[in-house]
PDB file of N, CA and C in Angstrom:
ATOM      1  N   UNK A   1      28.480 -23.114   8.931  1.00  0.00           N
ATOM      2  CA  UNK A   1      28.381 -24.129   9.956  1.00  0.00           C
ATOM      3  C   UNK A   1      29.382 -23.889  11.086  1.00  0.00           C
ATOM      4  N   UNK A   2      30.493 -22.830  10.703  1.00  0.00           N
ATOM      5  CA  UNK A   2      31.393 -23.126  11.946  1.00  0.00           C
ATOM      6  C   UNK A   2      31.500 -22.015  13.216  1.00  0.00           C
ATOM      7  N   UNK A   3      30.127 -20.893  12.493  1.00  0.00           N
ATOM      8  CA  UNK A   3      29.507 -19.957  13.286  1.00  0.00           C
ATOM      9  C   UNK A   3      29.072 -21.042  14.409  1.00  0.00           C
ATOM     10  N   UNK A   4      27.835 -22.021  14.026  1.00  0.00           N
ATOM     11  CA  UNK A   4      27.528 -22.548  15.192  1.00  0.00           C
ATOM     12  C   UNK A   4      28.220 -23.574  15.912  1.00  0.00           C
ATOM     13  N   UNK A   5      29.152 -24.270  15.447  1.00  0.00           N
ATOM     14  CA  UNK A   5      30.478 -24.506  16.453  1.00  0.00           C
ATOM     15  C   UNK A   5      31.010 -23.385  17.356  1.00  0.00           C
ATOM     16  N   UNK A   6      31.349 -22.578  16.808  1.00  0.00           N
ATOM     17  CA  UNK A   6      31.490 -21.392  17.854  1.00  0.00           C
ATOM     18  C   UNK A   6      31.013 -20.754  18.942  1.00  0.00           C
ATOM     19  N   UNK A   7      29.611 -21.014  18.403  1.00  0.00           N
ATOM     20  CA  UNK A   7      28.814 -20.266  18.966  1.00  0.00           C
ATOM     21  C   UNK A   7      28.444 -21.170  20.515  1.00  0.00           C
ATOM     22  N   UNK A   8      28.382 -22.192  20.037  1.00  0.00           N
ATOM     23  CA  UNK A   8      27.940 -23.526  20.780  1.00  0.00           C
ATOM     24  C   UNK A   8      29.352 -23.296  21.975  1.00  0.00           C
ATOM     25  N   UNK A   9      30.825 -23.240  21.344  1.00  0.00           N
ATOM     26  CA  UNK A   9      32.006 -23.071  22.112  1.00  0.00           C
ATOM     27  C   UNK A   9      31.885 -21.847  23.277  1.00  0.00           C
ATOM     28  N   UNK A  10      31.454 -21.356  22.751  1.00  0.00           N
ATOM     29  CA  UNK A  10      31.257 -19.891  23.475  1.00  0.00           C
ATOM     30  C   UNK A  10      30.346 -20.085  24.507  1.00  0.00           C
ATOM     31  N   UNK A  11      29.199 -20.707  24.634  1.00  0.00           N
ATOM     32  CA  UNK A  11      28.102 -21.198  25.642  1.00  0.00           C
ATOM     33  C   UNK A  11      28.981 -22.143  26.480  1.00  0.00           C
ATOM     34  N   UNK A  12      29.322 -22.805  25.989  1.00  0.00           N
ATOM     35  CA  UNK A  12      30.274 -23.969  27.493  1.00  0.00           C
ATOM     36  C   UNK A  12      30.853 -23.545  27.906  1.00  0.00           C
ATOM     37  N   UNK A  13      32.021 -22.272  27.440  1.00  0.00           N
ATOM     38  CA  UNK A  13      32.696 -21.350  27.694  1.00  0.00           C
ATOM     39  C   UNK A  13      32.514 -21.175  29.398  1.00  0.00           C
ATOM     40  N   UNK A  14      30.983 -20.144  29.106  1.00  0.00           N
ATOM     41  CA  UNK A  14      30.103 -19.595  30.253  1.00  0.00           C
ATOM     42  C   UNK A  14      29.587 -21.050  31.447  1.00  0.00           C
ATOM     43  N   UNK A  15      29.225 -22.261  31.029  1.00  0.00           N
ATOM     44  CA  UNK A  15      29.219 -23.016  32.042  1.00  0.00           C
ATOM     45  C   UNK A  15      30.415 -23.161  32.376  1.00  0.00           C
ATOM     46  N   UNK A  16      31.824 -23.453  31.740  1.00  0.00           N
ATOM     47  CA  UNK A  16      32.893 -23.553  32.556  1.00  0.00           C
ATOM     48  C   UNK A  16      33.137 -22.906  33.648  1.00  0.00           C
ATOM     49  N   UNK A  17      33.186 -21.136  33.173  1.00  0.00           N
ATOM     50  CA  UNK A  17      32.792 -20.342  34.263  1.00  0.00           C
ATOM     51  C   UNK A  17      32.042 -20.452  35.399  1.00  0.00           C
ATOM     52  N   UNK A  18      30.957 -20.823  35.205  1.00  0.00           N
ATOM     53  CA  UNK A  18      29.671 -21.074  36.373  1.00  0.00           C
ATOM     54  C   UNK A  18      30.386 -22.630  37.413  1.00  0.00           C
ATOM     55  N   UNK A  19      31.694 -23.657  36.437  1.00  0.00           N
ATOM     56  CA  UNK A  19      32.112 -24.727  37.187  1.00  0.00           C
ATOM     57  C   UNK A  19      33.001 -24.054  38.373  1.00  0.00           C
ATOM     58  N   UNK A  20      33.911 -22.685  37.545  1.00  0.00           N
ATOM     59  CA  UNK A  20      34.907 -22.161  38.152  1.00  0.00           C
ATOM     60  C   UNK A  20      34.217 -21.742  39.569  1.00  0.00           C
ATOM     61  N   UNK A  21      32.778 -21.057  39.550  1.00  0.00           N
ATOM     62  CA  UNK A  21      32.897 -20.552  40.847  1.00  0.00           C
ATOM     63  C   UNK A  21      32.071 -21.435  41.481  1.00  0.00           C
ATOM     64  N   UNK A  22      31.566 -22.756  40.965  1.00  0.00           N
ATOM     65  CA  UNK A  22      31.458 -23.854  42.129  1.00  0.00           C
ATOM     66  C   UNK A  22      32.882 -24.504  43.081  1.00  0.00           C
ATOM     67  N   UNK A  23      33.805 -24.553  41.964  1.00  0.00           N
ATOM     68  CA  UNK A  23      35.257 -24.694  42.664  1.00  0.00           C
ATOM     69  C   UNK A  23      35.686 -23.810  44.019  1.00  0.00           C
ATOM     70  N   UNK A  24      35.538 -22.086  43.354  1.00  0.00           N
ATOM     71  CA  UNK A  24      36.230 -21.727  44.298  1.00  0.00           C
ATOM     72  C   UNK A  24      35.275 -21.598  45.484  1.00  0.00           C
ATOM     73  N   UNK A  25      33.752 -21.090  45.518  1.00  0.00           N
ATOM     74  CA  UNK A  25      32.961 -21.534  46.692  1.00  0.00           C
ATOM     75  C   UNK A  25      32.571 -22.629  47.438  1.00  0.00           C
ATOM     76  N   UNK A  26      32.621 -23.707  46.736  1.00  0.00           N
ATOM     77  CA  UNK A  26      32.723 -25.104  47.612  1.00  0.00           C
ATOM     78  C   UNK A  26      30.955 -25.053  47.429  1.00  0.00           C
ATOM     79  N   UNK A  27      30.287 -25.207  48.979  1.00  0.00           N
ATOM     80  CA  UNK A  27      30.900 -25.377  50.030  1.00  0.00           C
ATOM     81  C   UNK A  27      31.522 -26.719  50.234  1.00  0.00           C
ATOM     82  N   UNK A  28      31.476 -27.939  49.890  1.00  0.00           N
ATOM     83  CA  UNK A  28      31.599 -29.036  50.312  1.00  0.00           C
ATOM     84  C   UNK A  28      32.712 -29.658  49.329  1.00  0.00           C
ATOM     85  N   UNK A  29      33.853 -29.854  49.814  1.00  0.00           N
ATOM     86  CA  UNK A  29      34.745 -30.464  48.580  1.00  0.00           C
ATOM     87  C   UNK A  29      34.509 -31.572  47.727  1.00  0.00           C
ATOM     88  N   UNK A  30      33.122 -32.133  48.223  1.00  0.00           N
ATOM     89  CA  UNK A  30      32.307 -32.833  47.104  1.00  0.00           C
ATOM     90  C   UNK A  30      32.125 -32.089  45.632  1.00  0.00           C
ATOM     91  N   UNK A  31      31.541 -30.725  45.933  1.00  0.00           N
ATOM     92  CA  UNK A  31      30.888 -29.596  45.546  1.00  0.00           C
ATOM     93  C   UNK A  31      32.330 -29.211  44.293  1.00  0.00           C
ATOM     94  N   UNK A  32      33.364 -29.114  45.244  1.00  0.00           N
ATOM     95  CA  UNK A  32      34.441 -28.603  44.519  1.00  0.00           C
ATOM     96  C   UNK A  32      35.363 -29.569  43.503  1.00  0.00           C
ATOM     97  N   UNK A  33      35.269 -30.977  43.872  1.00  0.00           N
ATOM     98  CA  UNK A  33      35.616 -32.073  42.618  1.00  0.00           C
ATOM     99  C   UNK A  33      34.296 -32.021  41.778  1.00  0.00           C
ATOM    100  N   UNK A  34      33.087 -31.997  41.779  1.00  0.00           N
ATOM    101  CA  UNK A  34      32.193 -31.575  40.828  1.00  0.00           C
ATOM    102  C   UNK A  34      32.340 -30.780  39.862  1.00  0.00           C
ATOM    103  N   UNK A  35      32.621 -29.654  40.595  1.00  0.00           N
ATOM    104  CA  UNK A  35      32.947 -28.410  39.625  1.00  0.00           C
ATOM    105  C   UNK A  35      34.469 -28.581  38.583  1.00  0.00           C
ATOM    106  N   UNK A  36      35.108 -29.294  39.095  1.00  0.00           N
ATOM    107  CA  UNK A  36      36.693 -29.408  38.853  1.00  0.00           C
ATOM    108  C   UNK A  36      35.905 -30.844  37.513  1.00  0.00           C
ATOM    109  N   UNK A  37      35.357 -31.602  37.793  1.00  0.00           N
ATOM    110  CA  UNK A  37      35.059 -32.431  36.524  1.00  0.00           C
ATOM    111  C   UNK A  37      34.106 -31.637  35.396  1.00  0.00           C
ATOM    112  N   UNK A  38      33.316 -30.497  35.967  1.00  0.00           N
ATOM    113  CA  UNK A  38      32.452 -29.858  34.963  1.00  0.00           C
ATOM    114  C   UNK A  38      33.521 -29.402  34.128  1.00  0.00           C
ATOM    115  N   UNK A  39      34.504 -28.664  34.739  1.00  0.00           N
ATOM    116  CA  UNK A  39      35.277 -27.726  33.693  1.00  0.00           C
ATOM    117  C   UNK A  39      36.018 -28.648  33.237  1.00  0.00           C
ATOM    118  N   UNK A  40      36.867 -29.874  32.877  1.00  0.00           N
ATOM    119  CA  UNK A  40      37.193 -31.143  32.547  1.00  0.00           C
ATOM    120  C   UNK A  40      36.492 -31.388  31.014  1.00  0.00           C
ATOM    121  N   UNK A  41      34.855 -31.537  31.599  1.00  0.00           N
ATOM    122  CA  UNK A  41      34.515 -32.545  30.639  1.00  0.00           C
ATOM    123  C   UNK A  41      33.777 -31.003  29.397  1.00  0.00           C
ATOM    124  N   UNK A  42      33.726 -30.285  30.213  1.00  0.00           N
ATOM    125  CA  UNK A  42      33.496 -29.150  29.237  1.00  0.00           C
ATOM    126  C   UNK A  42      34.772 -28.636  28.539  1.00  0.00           C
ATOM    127  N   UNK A  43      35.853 -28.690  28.609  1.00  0.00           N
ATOM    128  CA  UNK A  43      36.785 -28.305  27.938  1.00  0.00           C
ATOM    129  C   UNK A  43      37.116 -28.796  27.343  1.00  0.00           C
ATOM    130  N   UNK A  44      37.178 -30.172  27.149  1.00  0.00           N
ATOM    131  CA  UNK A  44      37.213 -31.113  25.913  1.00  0.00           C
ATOM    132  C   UNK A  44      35.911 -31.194  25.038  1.00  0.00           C
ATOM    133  N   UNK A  45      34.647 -30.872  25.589  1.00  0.00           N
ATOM    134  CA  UNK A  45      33.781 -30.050  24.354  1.00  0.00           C
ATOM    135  C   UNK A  45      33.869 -29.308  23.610  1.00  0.00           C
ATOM    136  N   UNK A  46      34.618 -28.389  24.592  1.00  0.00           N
ATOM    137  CA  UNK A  46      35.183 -26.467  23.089  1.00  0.00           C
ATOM    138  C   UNK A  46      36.082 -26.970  22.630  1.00  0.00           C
ATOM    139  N   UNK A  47      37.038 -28.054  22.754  1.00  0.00           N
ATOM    140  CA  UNK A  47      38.374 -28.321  22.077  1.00  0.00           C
ATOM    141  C   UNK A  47      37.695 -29.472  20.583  1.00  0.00           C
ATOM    142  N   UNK A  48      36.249 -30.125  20.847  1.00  0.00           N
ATOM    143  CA  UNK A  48      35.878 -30.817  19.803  1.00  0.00           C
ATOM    144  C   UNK A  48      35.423 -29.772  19.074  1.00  0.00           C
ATOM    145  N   UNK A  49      34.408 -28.536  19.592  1.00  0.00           N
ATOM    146  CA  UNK A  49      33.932 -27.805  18.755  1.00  0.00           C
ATOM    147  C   UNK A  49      34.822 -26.749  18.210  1.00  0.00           C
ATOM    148  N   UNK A  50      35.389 -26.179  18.686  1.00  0.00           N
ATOM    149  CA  UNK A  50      36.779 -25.665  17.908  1.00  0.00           C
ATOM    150  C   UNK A  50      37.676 -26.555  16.854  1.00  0.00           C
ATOM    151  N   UNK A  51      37.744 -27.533  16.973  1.00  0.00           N
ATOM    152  CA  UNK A  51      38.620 -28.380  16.389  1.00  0.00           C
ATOM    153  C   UNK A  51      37.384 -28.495  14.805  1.00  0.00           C
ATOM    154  N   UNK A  52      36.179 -29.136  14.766  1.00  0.00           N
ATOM    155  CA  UNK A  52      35.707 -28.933  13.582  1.00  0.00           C
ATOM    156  C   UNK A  52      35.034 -27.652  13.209  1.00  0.00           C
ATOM    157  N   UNK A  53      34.812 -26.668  14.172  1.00  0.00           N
ATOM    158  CA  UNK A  53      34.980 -24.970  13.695  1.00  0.00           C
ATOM    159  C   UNK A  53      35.733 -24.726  12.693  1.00  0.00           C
ATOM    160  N   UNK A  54      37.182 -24.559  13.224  1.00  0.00           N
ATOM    161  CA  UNK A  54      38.246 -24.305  12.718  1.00  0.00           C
ATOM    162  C   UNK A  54      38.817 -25.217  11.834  1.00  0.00           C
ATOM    163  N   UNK A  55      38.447 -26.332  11.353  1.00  0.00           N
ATOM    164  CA  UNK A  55      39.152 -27.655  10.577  1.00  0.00           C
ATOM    165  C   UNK A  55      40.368 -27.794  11.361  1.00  0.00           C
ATOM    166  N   UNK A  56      40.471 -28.367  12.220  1.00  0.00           N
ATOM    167  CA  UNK A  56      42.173 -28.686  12.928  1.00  0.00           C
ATOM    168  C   UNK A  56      41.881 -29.742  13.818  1.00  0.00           C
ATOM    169  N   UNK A  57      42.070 -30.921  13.260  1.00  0.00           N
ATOM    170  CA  UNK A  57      41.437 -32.402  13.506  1.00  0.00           C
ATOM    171  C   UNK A  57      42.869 -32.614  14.504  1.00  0.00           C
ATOM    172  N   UNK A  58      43.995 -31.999  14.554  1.00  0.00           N
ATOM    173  CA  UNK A  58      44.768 -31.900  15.665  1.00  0.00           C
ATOM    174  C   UNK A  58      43.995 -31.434  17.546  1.00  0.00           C
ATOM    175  N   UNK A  59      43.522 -30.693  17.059  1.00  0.00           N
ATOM    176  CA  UNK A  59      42.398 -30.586  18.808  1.00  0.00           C
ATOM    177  C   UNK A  59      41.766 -31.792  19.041  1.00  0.00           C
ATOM    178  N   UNK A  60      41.419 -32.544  18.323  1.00  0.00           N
ATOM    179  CA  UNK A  60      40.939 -34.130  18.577  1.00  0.00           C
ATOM    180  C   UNK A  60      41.599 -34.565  19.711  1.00  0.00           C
ATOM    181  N   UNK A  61      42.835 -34.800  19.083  1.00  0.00           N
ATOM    182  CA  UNK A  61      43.718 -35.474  20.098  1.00  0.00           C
ATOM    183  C   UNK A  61      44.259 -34.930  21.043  1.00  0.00           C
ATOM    184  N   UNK A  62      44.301 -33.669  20.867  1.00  0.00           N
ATOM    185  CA  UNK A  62      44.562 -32.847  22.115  1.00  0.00           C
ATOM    186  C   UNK A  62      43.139 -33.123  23.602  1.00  0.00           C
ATOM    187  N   UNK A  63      42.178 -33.221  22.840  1.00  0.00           N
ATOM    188  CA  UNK A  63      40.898 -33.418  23.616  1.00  0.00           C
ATOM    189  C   UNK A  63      41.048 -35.006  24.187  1.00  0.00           C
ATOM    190  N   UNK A  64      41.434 -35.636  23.236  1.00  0.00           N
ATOM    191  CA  UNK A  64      41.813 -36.874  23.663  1.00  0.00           C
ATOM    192  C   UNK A  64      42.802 -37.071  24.669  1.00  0.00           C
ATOM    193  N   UNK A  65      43.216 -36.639  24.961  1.00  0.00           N
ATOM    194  CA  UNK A  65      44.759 -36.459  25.404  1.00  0.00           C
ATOM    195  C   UNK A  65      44.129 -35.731  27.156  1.00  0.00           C
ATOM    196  N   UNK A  66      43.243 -34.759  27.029  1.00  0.00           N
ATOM    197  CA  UNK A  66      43.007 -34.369  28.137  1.00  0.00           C
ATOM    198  C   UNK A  66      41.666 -35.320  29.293  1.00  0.00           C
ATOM    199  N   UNK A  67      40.961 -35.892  28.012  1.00  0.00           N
ATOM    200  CA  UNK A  67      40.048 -36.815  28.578  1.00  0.00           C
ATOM    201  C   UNK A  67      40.824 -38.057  29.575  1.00  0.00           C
ATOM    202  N   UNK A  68      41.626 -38.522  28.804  1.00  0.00           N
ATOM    203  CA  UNK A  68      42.855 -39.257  29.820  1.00  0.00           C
ATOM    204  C   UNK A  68      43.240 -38.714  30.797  1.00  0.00           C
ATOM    205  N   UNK A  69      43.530 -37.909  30.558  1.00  0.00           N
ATOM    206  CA  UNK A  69      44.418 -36.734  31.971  1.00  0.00           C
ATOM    207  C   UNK A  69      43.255 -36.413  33.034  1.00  0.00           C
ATOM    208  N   UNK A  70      41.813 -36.373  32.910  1.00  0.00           N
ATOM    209  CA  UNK A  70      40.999 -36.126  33.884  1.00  0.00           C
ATOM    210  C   UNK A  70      40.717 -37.272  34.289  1.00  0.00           C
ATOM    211  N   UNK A  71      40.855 -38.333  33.732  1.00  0.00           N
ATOM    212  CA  UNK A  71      40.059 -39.249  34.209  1.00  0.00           C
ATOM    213  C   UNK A  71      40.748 -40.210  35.067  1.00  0.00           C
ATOM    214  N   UNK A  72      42.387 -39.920  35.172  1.00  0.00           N
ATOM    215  CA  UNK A  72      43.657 -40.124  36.444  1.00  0.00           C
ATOM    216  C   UNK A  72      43.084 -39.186  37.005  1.00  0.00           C
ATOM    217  N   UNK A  73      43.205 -37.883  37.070  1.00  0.00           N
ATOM    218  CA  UNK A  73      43.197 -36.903  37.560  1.00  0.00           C
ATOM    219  C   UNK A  73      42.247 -37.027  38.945  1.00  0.00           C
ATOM    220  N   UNK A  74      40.751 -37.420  38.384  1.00  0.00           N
ATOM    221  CA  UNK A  74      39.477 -37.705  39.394  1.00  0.00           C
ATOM    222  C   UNK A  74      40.037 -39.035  40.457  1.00  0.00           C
ATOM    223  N   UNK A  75      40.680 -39.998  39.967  1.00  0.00           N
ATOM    224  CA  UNK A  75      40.456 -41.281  40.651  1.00  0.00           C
ATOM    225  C   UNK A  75      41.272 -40.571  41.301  1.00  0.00           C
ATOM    226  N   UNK A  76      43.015 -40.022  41.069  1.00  0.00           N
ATOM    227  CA  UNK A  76      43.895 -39.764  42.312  1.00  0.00           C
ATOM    228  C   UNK A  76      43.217 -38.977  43.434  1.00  0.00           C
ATOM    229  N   UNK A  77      42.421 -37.743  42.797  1.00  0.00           N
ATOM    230  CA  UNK A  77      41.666 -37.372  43.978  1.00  0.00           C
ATOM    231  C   UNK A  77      40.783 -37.930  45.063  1.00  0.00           C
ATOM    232  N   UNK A  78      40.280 -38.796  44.172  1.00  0.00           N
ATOM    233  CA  UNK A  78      38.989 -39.466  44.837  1.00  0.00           C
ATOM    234  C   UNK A  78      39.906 -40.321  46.130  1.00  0.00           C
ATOM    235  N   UNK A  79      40.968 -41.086  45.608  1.00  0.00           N
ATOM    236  CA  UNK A  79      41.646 -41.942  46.558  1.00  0.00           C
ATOM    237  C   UNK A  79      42.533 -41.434  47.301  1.00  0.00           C
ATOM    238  N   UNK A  80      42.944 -40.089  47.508  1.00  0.00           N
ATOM    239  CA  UNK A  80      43.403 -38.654  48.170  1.00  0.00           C
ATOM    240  C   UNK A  80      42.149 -38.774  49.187  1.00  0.00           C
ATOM    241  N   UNK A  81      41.206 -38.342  48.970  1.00  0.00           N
ATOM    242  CA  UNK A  81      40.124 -37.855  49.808  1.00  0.00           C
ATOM    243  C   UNK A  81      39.763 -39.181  50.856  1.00  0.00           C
ATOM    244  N   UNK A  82      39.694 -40.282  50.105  1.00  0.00           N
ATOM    245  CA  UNK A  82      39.275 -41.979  50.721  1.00  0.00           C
ATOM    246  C   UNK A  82      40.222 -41.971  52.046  1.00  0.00           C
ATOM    247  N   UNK A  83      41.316 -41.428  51.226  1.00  0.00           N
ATOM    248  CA  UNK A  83      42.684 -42.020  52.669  1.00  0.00           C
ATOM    249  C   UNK A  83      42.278 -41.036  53.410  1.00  0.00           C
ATOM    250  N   UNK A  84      42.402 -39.706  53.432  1.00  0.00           N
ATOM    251  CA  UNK A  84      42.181 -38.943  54.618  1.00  0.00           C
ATOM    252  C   UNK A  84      41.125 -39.070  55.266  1.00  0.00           C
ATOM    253  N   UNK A  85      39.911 -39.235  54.944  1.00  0.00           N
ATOM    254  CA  UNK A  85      38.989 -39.965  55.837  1.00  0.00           C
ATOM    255  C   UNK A  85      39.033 -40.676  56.442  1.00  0.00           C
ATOM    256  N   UNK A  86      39.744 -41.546  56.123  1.00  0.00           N
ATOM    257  CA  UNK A  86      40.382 -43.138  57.164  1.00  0.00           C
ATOM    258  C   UNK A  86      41.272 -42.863  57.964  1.00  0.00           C
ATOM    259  N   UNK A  87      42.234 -41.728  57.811  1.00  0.00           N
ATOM    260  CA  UNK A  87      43.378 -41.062  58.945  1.00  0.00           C
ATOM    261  C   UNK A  87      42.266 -40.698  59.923  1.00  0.00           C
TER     262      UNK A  87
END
């Protein structure tokens, strides 16, 4: 069973990738907080599927831990981007 945890890890892997070069091409910094939440919410996927891959119920909370951290992460941006529009 922890082949296909892996295996499954390894596929988001490759969309993370595909988030990375929405980031660095843009075009639209819409485009580029998109991509910046794909690789976010996908990395706390390989950290669940690694975590019962590997039995290490410690990546839980590490995943936990980062789901928090993106989800400040988006609003500061979002309200970054709000103000400069209004400048």
């Amino acid at each position: 069973m922890s082949e296909i945890f892996t295996a499954a890890a390894v596929v988001l892997v490759l969309t993370m990738a595909a988030g990375l070069v929405r980031v660095v091409v843009g075009p639209t910094p819409a485009d580029r907080m998109m991509g910046v939440q794909l690789i976010g919410t996908t990395g706390i996927a390989v950290l669940l599927l690694l975590g019962f891959a590997f039995e290490m119920p410690a990546l839980a909370d590490v995943a936990l831990v980062f789901a928090l951290l993106a989800a400040v992460s988006v609003t500061a941006l979002t309200r970054r981007r709000v103000g400069q529009d209004r400048s």
